[in-house]
PDB file of N, CA and C in Angstrom:
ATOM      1  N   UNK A   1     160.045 110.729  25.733  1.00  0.00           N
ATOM      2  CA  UNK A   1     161.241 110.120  26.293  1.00  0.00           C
ATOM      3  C   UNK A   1     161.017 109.676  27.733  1.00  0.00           C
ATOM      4  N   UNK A   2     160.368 110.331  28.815  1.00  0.00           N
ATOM      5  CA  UNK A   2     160.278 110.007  29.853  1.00  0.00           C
ATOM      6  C   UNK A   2     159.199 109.013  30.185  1.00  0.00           C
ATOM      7  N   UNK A   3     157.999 109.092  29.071  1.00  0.00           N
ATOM      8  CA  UNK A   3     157.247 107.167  29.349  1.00  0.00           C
ATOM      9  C   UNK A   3     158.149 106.384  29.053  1.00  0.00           C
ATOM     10  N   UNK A   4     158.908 106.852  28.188  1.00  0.00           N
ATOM     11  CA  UNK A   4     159.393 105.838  27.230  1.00  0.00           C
ATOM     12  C   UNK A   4     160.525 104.930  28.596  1.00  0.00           C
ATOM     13  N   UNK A   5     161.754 105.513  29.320  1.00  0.00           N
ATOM     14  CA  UNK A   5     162.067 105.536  30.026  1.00  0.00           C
ATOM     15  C   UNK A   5     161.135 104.760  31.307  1.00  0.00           C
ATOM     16  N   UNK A   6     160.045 105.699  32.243  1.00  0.00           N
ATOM     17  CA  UNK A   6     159.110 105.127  32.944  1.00  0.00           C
ATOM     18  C   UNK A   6     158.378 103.676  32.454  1.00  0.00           C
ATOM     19  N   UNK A   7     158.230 103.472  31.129  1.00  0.00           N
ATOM     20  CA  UNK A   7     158.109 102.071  30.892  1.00  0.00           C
ATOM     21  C   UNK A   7     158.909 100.600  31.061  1.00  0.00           C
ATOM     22  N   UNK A   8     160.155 101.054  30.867  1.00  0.00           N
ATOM     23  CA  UNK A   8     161.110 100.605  30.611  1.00  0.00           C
ATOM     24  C   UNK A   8     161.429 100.075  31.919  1.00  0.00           C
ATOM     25  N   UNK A   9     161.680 101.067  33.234  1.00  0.00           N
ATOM     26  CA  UNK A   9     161.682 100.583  34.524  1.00  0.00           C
ATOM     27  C   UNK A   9     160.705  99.988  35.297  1.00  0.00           C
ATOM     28  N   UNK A  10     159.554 100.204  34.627  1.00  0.00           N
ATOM     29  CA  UNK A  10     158.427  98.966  34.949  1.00  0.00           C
ATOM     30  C   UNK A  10     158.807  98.117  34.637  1.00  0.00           C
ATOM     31  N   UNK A  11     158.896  97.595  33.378  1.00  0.00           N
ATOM     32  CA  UNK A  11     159.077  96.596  32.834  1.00  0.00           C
ATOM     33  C   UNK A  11     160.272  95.619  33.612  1.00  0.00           C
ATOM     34  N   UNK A  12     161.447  96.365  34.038  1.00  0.00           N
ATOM     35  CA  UNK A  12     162.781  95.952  34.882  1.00  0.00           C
ATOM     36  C   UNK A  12     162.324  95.689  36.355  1.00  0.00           C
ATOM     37  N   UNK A  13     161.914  96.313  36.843  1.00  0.00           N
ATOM     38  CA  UNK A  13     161.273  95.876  38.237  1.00  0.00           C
ATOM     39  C   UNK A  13     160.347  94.742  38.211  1.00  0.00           C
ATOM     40  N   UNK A  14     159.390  94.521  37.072  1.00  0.00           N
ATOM     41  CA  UNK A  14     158.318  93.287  37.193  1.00  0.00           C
ATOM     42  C   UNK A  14     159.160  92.001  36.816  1.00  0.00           C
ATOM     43  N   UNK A  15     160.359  92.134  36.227  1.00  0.00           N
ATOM     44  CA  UNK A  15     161.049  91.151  35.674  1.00  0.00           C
ATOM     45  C   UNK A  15     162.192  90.089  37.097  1.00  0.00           C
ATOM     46  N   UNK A  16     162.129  91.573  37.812  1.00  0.00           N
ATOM     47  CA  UNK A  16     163.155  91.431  39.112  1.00  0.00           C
ATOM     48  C   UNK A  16     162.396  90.839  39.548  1.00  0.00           C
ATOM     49  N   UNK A  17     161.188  91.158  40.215  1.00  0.00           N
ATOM     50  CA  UNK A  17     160.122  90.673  41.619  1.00  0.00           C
ATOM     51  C   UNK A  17     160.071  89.374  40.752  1.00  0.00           C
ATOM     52  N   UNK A  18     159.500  89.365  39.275  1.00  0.00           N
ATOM     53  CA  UNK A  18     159.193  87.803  39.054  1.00  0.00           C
ATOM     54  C   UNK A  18     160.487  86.487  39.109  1.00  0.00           C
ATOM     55  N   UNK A  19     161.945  87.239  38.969  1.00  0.00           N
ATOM     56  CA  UNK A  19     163.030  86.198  39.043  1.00  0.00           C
ATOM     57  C   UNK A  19     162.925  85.774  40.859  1.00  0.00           C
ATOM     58  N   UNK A  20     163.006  86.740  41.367  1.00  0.00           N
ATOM     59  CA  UNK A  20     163.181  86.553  43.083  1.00  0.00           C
ATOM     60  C   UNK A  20     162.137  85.677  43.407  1.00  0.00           C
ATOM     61  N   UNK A  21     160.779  85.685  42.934  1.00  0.00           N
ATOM     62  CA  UNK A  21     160.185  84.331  43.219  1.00  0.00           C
ATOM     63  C   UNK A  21     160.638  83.073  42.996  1.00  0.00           C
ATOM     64  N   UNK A  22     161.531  82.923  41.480  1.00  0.00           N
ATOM     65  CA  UNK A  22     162.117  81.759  41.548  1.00  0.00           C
ATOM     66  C   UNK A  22     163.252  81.217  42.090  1.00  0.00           C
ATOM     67  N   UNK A  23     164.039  82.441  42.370  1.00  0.00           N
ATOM     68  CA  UNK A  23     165.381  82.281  43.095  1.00  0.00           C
ATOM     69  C   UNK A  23     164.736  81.349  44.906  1.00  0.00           C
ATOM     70  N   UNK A  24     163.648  82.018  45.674  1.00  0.00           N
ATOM     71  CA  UNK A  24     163.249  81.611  46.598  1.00  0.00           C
ATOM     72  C   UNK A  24     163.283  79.870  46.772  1.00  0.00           C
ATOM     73  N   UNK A  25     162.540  80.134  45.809  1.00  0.00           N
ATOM     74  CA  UNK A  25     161.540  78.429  45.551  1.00  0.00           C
ATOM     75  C   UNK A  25     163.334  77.876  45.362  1.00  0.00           C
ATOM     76  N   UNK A  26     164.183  78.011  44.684  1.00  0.00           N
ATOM     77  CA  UNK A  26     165.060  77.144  44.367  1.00  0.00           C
ATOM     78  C   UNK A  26     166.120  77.210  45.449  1.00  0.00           C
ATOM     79  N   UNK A  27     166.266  78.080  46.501  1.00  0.00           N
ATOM     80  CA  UNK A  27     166.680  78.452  47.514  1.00  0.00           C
ATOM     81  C   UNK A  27     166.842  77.225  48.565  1.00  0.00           C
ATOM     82  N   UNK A  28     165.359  76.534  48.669  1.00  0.00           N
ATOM     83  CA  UNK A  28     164.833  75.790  49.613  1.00  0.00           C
ATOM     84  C   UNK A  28     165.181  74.119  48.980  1.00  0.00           C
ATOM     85  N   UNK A  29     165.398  73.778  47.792  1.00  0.00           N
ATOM     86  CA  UNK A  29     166.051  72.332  47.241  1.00  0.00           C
ATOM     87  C   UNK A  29     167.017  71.966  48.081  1.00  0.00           C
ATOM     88  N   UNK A  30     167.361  70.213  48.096  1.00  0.00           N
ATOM     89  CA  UNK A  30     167.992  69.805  48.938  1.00  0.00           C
ATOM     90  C   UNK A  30     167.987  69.167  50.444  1.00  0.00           C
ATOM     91  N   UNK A  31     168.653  68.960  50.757  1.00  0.00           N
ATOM     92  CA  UNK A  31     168.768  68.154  52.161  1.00  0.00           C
ATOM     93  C   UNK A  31     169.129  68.880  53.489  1.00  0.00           C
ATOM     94  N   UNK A  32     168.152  69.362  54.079  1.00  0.00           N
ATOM     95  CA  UNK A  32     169.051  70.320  55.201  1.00  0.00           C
ATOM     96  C   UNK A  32     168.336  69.631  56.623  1.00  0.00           C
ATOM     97  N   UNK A  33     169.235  69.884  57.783  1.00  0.00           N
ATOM     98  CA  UNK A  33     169.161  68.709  58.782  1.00  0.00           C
ATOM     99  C   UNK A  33     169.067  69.706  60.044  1.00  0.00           C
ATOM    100  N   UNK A  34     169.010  69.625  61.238  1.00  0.00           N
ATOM    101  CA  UNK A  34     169.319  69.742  62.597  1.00  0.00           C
ATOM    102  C   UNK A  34     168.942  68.891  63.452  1.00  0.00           C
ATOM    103  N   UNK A  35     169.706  69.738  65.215  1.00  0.00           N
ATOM    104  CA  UNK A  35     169.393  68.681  65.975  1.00  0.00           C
ATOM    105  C   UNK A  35     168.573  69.071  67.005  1.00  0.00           C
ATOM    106  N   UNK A  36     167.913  67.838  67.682  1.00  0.00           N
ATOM    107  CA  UNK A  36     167.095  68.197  68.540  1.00  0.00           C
ATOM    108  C   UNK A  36     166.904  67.153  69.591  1.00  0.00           C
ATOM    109  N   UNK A  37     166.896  67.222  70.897  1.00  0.00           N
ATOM    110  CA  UNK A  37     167.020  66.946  72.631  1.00  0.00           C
ATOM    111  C   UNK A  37     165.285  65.739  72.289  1.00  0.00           C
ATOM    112  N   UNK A  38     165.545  64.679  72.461  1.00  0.00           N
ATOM    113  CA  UNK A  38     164.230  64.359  72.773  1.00  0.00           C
ATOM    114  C   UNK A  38     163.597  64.379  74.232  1.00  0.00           C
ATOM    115  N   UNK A  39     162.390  63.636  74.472  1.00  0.00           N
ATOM    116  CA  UNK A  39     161.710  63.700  75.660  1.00  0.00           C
ATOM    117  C   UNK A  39     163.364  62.749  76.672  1.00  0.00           C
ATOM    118  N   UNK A  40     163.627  61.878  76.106  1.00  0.00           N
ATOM    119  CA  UNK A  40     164.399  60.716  76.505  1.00  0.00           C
ATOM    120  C   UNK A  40     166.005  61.281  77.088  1.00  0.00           C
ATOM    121  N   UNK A  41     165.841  62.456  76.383  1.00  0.00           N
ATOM    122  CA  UNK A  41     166.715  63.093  76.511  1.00  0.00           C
ATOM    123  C   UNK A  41     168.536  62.841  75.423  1.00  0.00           C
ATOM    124  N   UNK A  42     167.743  62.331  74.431  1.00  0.00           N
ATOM    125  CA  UNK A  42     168.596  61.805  73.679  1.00  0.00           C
ATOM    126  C   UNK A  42     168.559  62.584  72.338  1.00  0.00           C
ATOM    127  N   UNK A  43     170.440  62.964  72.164  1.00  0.00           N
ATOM    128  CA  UNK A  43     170.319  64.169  70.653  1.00  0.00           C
ATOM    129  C   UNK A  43     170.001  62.998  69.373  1.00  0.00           C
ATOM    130  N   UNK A  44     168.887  63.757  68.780  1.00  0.00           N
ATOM    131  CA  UNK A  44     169.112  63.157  67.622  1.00  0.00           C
ATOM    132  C   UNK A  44     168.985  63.788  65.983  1.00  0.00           C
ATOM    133  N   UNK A  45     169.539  63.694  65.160  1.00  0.00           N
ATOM    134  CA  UNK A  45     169.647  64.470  63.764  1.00  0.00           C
ATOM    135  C   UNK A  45     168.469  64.106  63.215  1.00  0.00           C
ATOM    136  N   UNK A  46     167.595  65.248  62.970  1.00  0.00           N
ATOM    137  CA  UNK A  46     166.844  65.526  62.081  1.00  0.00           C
ATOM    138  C   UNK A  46     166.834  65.948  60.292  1.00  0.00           C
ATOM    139  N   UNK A  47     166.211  65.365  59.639  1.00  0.00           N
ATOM    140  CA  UNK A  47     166.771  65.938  58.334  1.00  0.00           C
ATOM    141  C   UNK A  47     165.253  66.280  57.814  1.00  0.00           C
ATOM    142  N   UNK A  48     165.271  66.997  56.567  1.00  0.00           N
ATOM    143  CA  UNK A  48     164.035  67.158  55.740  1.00  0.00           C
ATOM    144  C   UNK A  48     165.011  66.995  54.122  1.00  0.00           C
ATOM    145  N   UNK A  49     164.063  66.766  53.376  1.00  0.00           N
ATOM    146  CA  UNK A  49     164.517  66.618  51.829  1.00  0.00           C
ATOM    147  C   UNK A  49     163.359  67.553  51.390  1.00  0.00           C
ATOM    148  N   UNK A  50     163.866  68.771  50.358  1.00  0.00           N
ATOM    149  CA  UNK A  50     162.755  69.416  49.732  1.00  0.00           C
ATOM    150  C   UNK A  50     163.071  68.729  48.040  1.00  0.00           C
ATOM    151  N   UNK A  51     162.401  68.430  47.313  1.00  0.00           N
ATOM    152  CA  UNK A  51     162.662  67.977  45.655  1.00  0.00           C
ATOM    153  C   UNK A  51     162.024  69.327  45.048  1.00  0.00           C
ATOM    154  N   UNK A  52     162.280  69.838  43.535  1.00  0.00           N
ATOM    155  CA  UNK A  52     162.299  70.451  42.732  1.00  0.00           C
ATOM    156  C   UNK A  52     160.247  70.150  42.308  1.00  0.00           C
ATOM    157  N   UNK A  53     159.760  68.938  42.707  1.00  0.00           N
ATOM    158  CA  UNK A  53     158.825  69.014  41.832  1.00  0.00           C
ATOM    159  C   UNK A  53     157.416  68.969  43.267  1.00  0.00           C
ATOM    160  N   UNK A  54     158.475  69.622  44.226  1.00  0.00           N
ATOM    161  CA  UNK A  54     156.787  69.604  45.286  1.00  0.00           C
ATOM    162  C   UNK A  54     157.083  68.408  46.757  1.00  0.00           C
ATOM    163  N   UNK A  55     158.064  67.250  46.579  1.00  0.00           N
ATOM    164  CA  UNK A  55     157.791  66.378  47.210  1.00  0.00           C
ATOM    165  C   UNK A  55     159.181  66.734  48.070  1.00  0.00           C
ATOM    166  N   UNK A  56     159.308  65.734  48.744  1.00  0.00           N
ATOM    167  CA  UNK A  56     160.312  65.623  49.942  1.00  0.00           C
ATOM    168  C   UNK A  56     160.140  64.694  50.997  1.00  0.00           C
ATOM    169  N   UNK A  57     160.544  64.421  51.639  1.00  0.00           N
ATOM    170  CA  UNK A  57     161.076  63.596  53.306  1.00  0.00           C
ATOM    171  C   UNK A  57     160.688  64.695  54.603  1.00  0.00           C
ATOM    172  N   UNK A  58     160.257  64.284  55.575  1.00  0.00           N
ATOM    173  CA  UNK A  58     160.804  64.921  56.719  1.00  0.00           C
ATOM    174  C   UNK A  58     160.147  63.869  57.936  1.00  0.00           C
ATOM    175  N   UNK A  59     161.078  64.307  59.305  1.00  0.00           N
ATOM    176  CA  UNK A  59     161.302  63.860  60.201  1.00  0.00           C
ATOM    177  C   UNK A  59     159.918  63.024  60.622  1.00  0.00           C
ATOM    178  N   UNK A  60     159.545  62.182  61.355  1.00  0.00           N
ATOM    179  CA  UNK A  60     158.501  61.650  62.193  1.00  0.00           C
ATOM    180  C   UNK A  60     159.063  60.708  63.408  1.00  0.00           C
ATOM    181  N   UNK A  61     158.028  60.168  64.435  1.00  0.00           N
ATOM    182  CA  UNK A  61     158.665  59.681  65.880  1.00  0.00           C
ATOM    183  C   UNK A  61     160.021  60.286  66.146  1.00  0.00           C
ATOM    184  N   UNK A  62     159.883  61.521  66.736  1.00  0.00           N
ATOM    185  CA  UNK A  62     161.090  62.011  67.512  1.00  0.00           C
ATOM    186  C   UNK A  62     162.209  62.257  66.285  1.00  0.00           C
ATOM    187  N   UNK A  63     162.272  61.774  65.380  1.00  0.00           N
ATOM    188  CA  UNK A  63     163.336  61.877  64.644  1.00  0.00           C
ATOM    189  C   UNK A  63     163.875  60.307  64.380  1.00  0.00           C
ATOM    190  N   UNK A  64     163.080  59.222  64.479  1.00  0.00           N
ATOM    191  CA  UNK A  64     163.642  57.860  64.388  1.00  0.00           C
ATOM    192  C   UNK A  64     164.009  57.745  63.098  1.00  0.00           C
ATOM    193  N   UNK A  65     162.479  58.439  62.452  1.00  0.00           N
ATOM    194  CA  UNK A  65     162.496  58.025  60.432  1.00  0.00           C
ATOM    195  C   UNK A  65     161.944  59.321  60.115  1.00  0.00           C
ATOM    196  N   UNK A  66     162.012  58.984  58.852  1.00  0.00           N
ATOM    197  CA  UNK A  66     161.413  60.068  57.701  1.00  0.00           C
ATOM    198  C   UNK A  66     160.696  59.541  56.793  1.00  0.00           C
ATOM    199  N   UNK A  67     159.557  60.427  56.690  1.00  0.00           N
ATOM    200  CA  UNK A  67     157.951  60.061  55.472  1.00  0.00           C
ATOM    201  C   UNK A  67     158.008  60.927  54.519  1.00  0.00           C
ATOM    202  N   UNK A  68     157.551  60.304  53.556  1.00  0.00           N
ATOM    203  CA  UNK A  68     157.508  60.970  52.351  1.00  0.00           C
ATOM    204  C   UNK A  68     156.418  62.516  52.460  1.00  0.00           C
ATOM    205  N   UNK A  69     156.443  63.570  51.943  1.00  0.00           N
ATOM    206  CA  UNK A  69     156.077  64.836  52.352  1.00  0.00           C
ATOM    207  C   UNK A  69     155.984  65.457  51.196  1.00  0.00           C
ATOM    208  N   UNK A  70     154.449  66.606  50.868  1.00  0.00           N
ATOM    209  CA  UNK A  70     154.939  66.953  49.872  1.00  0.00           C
ATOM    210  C   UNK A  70     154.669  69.074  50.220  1.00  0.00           C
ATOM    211  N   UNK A  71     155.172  69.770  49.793  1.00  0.00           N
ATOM    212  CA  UNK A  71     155.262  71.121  50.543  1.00  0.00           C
ATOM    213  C   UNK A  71     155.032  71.732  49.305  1.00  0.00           C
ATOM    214  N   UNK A  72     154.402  73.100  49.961  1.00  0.00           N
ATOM    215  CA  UNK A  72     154.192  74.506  49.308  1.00  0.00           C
ATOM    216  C   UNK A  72     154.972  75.561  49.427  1.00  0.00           C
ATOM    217  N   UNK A  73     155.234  76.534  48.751  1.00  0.00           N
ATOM    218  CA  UNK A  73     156.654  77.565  49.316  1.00  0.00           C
ATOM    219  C   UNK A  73     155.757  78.653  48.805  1.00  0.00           C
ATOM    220  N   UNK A  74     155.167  79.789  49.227  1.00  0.00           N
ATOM    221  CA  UNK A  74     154.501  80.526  48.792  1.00  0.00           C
ATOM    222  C   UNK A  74     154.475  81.910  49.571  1.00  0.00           C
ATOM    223  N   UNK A  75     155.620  82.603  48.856  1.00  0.00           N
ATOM    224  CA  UNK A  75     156.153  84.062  49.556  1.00  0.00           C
ATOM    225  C   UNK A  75     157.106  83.488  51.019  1.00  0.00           C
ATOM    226  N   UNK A  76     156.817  84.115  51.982  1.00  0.00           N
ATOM    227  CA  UNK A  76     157.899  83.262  53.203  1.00  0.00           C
ATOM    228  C   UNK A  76     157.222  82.324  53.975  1.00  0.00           C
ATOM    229  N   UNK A  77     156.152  81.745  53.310  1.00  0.00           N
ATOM    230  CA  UNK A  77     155.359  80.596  53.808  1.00  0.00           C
ATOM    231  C   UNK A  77     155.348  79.371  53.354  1.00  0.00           C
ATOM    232  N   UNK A  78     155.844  78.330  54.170  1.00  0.00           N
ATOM    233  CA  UNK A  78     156.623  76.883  53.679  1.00  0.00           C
ATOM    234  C   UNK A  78     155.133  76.482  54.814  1.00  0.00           C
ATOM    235  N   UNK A  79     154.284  75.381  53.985  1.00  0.00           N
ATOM    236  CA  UNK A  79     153.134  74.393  54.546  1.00  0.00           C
ATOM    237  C   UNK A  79     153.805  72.783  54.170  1.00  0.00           C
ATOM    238  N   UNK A  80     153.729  71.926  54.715  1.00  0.00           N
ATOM    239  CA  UNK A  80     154.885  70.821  54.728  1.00  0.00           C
ATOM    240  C   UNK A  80     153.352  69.932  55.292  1.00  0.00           C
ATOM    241  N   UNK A  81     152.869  68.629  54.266  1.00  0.00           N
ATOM    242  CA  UNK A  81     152.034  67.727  54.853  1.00  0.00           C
ATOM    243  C   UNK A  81     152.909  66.739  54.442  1.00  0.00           C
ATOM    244  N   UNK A  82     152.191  65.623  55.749  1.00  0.00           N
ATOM    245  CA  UNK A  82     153.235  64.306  55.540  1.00  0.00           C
ATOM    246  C   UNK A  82     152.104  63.363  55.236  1.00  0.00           C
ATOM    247  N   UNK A  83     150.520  63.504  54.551  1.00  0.00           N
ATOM    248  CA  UNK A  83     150.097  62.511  54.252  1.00  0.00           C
ATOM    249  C   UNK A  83     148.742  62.480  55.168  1.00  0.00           C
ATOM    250  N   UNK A  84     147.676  61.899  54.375  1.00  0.00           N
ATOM    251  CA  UNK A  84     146.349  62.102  55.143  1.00  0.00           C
ATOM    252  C   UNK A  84     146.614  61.609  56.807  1.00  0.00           C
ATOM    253  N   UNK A  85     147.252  60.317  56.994  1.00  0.00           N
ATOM    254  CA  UNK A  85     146.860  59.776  58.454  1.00  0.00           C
ATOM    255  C   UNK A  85     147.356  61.203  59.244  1.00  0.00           C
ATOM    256  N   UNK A  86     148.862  61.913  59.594  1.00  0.00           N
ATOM    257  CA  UNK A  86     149.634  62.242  59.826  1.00  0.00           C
ATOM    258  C   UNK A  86     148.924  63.677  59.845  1.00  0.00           C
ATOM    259  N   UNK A  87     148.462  63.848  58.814  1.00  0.00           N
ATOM    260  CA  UNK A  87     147.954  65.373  58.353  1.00  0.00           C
ATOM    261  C   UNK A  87     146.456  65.248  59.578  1.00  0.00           C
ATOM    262  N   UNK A  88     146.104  64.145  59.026  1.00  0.00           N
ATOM    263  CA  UNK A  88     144.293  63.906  60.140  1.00  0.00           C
ATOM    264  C   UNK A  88     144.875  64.476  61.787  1.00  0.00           C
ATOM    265  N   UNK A  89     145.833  63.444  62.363  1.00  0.00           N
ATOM    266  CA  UNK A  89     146.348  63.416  63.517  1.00  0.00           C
ATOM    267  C   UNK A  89     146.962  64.975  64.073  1.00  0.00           C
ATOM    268  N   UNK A  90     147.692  65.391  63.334  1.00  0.00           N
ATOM    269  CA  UNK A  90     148.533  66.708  63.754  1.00  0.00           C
ATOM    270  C   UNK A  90     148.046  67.967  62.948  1.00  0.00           C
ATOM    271  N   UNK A  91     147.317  67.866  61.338  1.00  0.00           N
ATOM    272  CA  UNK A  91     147.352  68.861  60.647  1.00  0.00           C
ATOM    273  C   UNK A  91     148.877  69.254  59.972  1.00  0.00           C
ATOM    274  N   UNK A  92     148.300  70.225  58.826  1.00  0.00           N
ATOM    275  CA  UNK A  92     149.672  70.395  58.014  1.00  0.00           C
ATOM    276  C   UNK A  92     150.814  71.470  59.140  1.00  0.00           C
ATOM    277  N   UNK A  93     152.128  71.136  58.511  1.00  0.00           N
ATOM    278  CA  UNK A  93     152.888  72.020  59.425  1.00  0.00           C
ATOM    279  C   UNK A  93     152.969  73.283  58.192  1.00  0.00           C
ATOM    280  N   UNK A  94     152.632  74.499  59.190  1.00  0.00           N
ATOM    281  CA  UNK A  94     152.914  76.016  58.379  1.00  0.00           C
ATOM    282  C   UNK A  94     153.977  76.617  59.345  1.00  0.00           C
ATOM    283  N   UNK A  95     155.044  77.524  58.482  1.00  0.00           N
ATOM    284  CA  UNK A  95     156.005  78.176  58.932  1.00  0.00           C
ATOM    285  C   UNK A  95     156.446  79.316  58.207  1.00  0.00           C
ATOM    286  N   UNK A  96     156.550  80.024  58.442  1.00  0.00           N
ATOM    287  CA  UNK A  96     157.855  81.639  57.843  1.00  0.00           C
ATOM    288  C   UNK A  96     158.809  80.738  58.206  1.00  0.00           C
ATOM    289  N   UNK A  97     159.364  80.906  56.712  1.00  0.00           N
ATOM    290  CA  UNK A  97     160.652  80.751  56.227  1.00  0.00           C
ATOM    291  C   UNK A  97     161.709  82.147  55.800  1.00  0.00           C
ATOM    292  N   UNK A  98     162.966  81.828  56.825  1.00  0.00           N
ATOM    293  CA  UNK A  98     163.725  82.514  56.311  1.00  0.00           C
ATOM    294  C   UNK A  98     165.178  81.747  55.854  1.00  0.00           C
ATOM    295  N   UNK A  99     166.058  82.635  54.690  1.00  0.00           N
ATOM    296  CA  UNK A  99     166.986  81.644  54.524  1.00  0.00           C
ATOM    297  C   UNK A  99     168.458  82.656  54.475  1.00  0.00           C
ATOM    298  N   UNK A 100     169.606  82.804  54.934  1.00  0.00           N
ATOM    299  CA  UNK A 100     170.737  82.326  55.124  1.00  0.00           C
ATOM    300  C   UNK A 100     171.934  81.866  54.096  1.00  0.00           C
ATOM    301  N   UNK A 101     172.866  82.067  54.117  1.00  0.00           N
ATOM    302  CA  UNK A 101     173.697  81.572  53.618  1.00  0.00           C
ATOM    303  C   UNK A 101     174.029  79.856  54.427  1.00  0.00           C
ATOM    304  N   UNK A 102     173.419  78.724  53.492  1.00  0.00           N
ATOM    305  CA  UNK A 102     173.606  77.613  53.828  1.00  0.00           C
ATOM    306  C   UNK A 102     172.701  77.545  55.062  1.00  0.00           C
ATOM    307  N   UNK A 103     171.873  78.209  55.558  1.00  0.00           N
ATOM    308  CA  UNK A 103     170.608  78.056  56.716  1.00  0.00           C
ATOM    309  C   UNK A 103     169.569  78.216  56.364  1.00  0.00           C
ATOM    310  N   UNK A 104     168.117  77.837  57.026  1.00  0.00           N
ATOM    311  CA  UNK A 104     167.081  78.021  56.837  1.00  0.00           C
ATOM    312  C   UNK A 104     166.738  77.754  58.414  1.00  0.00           C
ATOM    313  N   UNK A 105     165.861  79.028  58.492  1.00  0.00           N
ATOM    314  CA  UNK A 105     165.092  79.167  59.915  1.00  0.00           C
ATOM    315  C   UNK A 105     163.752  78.860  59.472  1.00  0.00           C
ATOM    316  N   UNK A 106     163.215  78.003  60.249  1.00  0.00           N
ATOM    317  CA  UNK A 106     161.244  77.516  60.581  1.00  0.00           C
ATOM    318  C   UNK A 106     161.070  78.410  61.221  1.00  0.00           C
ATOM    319  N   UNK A 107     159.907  79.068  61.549  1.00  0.00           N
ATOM    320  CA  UNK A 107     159.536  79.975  62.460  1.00  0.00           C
ATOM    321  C   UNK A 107     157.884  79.187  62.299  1.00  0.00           C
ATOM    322  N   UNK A 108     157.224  78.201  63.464  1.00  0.00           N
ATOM    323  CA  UNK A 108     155.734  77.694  63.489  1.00  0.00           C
ATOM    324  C   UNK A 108     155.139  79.343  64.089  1.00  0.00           C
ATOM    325  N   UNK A 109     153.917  79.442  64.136  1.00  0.00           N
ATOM    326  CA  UNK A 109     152.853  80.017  64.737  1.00  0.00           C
ATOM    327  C   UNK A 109     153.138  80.532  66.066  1.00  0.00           C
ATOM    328  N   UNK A 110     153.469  78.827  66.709  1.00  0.00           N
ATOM    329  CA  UNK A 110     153.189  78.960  68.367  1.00  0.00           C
ATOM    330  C   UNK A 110     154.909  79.627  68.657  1.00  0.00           C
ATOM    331  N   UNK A 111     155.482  80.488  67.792  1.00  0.00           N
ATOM    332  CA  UNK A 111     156.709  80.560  67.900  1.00  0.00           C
ATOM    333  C   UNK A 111     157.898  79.637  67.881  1.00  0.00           C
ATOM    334  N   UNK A 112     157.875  78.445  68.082  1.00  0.00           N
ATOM    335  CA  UNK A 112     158.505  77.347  67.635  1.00  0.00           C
ATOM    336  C   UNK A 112     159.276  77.706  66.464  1.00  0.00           C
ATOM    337  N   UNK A 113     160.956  77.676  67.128  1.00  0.00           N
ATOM    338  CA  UNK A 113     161.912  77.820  65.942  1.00  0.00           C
ATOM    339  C   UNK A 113     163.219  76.480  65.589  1.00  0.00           C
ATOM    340  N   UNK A 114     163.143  76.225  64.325  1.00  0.00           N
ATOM    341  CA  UNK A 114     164.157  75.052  63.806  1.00  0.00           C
ATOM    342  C   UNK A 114     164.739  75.910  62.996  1.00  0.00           C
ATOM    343  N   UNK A 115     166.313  75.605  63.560  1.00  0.00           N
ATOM    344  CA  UNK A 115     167.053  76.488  62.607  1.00  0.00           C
ATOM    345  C   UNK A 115     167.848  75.379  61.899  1.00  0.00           C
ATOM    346  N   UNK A 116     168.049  75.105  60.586  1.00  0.00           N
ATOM    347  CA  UNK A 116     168.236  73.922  59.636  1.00  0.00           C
ATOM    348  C   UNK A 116     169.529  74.642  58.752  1.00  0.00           C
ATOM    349  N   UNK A 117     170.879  73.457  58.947  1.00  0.00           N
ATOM    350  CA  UNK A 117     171.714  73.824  57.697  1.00  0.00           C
ATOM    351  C   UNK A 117     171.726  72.781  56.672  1.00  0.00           C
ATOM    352  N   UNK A 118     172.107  73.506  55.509  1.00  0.00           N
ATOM    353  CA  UNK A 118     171.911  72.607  54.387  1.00  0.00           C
ATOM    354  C   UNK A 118     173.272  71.938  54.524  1.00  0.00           C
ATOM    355  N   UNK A 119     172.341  70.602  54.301  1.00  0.00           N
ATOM    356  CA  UNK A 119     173.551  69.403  53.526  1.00  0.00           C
ATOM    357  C   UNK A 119     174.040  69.071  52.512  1.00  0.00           C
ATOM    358  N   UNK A 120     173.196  69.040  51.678  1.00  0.00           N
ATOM    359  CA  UNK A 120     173.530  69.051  50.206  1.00  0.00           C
ATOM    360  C   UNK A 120     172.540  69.777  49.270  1.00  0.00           C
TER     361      UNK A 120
END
């Protein structure tokens, strides 16, 4: 009775940890935006788009436009490339991700924090 039991709550815990991976990943879908002070000194709205199948949008020049992007979500680590030239020039962006009710915090390396609410 008590493997029987001890199996059983294995089995319930590996089932949990494996849903919470997907809950994460689906966590991060959507359009979420903030703002940010340029050199010019001018506010301007930033957005990112994450899609369901890997791809997305995010910000480039200060926040003028947005390039197509395609990202990794892997435990609380979001890697975000915008494309060989972009990727050559700057390298991929890596961050700890945390998320919020309707927020998501960036946290870069160099400590660099974007705190992002969802739009849609």
């Amino acid at each position: 009775m008590k493997k029987t039991i001890c199996i059983a709550l294995v089995f319930v815990l590996a089932l949990a940890s494996l849903a919470g991976c997907g809950a994460k990943k689906n966590l991060i879908l959507g359009t979420w935006s903030y703002q940010q002070t340029t050199i010019l000194n001018v506010v301007t709205e930033r957005t990112y788009t994450f899609r369901e199948d890997g791809t997305g949008s995010a910000p480039v020049l200060d926040g003028i436009t947005n390039v197509e992007m395609t990202y990794t979500l892997a435990g609380d680590q979001l890697t975000i490339n915008r494309g060989e030239l972009l990727d050559t020039l700057t390298g991929a962006e890596v961050y700890t991700v945390k998320f919020g009710v309707n927020t998501m915090t960036l946290t870069a390396a160099d400590g660099t924090v974007i705190e992002l609410t969802k739009v849609e």
